[in-house]
C-alpha atoms as a PDB file:
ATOM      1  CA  UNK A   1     149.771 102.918  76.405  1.00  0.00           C
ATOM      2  CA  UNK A   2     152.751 105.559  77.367  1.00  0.00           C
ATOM      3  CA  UNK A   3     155.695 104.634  79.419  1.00  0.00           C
ATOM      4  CA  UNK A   4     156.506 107.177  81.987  1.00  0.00           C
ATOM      5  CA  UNK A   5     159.064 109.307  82.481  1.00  0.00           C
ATOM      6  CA  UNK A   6     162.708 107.721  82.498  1.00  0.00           C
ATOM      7  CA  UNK A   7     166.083 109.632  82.006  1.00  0.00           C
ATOM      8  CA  UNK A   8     169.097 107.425  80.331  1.00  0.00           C
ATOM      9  CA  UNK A   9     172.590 108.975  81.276  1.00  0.00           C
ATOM     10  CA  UNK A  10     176.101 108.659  80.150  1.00  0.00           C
ATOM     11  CA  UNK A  11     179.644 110.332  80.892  1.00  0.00           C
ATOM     12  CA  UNK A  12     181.735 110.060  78.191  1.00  0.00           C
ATOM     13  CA  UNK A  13     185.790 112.348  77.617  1.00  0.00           C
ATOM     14  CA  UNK A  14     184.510 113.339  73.867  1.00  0.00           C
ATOM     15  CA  UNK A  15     181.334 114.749  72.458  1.00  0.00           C
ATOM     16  CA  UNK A  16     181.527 111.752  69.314  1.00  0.00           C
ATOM     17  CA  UNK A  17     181.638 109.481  72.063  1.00  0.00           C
ATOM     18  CA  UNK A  18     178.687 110.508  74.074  1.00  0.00           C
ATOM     19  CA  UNK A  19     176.949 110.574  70.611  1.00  0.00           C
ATOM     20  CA  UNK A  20     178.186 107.310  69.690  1.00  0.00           C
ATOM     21  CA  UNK A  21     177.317 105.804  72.854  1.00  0.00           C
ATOM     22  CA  UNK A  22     173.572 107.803  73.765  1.00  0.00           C
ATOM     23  CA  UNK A  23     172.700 106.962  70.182  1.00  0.00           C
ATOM     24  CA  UNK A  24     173.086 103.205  70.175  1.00  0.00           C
ATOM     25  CA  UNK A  25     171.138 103.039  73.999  1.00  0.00           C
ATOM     26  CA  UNK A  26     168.114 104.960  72.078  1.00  0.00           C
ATOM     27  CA  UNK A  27     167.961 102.440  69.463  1.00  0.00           C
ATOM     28  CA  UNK A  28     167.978  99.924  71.875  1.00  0.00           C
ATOM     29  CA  UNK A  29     165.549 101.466  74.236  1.00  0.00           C
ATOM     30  CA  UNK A  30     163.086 102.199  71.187  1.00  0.00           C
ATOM     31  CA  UNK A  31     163.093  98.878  69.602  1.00  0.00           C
ATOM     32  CA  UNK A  32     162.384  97.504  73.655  1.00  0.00           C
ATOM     33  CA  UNK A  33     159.426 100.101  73.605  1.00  0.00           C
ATOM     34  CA  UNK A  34     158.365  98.550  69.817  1.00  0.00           C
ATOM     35  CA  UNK A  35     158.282  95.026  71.514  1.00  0.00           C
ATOM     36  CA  UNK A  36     156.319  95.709  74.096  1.00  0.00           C
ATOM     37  CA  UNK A  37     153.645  97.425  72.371  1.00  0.00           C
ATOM     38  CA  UNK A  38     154.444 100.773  73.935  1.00  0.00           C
ATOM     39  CA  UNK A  39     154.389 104.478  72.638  1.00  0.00           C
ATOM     40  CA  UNK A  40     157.538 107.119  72.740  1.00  0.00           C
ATOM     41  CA  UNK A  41     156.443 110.310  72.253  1.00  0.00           C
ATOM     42  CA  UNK A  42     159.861 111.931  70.804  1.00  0.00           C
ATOM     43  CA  UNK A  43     158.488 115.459  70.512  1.00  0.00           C
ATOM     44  CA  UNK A  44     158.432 115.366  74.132  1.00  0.00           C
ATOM     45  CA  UNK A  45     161.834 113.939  74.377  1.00  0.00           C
ATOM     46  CA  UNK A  46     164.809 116.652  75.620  1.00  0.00           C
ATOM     47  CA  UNK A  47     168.448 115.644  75.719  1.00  0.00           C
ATOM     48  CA  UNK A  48     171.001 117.566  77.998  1.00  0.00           C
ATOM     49  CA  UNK A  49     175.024 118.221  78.485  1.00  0.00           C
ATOM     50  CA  UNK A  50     175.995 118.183  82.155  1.00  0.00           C
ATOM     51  CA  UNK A  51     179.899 119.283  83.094  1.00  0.00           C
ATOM     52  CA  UNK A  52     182.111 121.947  84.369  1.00  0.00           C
ATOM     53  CA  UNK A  53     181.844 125.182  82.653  1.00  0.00           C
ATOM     54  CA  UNK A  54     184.995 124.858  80.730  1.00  0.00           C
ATOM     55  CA  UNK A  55     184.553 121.334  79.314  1.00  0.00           C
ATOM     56  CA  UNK A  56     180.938 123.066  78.100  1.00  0.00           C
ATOM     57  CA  UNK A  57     181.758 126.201  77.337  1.00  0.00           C
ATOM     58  CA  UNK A  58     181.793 124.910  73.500  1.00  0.00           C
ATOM     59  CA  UNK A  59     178.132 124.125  73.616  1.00  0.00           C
ATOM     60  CA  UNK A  60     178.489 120.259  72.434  1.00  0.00           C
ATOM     61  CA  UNK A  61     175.894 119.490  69.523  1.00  0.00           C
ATOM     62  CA  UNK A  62     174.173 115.899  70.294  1.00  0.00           C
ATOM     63  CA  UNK A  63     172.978 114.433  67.290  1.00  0.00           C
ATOM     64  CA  UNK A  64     170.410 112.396  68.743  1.00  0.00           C
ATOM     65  CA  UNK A  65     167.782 110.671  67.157  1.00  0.00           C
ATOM     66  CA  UNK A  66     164.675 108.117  68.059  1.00  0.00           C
ATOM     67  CA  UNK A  67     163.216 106.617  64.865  1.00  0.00           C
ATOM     68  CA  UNK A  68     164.690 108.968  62.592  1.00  0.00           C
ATOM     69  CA  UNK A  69     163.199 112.266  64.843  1.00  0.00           C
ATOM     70  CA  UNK A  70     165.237 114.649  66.497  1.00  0.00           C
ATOM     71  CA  UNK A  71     166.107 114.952  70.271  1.00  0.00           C
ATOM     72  CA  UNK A  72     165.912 118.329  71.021  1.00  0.00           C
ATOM     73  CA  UNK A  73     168.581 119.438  72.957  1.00  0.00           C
ATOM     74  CA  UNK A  74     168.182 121.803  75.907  1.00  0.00           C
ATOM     75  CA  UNK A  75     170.711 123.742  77.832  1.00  0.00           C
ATOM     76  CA  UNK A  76     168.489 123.727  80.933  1.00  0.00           C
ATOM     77  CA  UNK A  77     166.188 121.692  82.710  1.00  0.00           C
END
């Protein structure tokens, strides 16, 4: 069984944060998918930086992972 679609989103004032914070809801949200017998398919799985153009203009690197995989990150949807 596959859960559908869901999108998990944070505003943060610093990139480390953001990781920090996006990477500790994953881990949570996996193990929740682990208990309940569900699958995550994390090759399918996209993260995404949303702000103004200055605050972005950096390109901020997520470090996300979901059981030791990769989140790709995207720069559009």
């Amino acid at each position: 069984m596959y859960a559908d679609d869901c999108a998990l989103c944070y505003a943060a004032p610093s990139c480390s944060e953001l990781n920090r914070v996006l990477s500790r809801e994953l881990n949570i949200i996996h193990n929740w998918i682990e208990t309940n017998k569900l699958m995550l398919n994390v090759s399918e799985a996209v993260s995404i930086v949303f702000g103004s153009n200055h605050k972005v203009a950096h390109n901020p690197k997520l470090n996300l992972q979901i059981d030791g995989q990769p989140v790709q990150q995207v720069k559009e949807s």
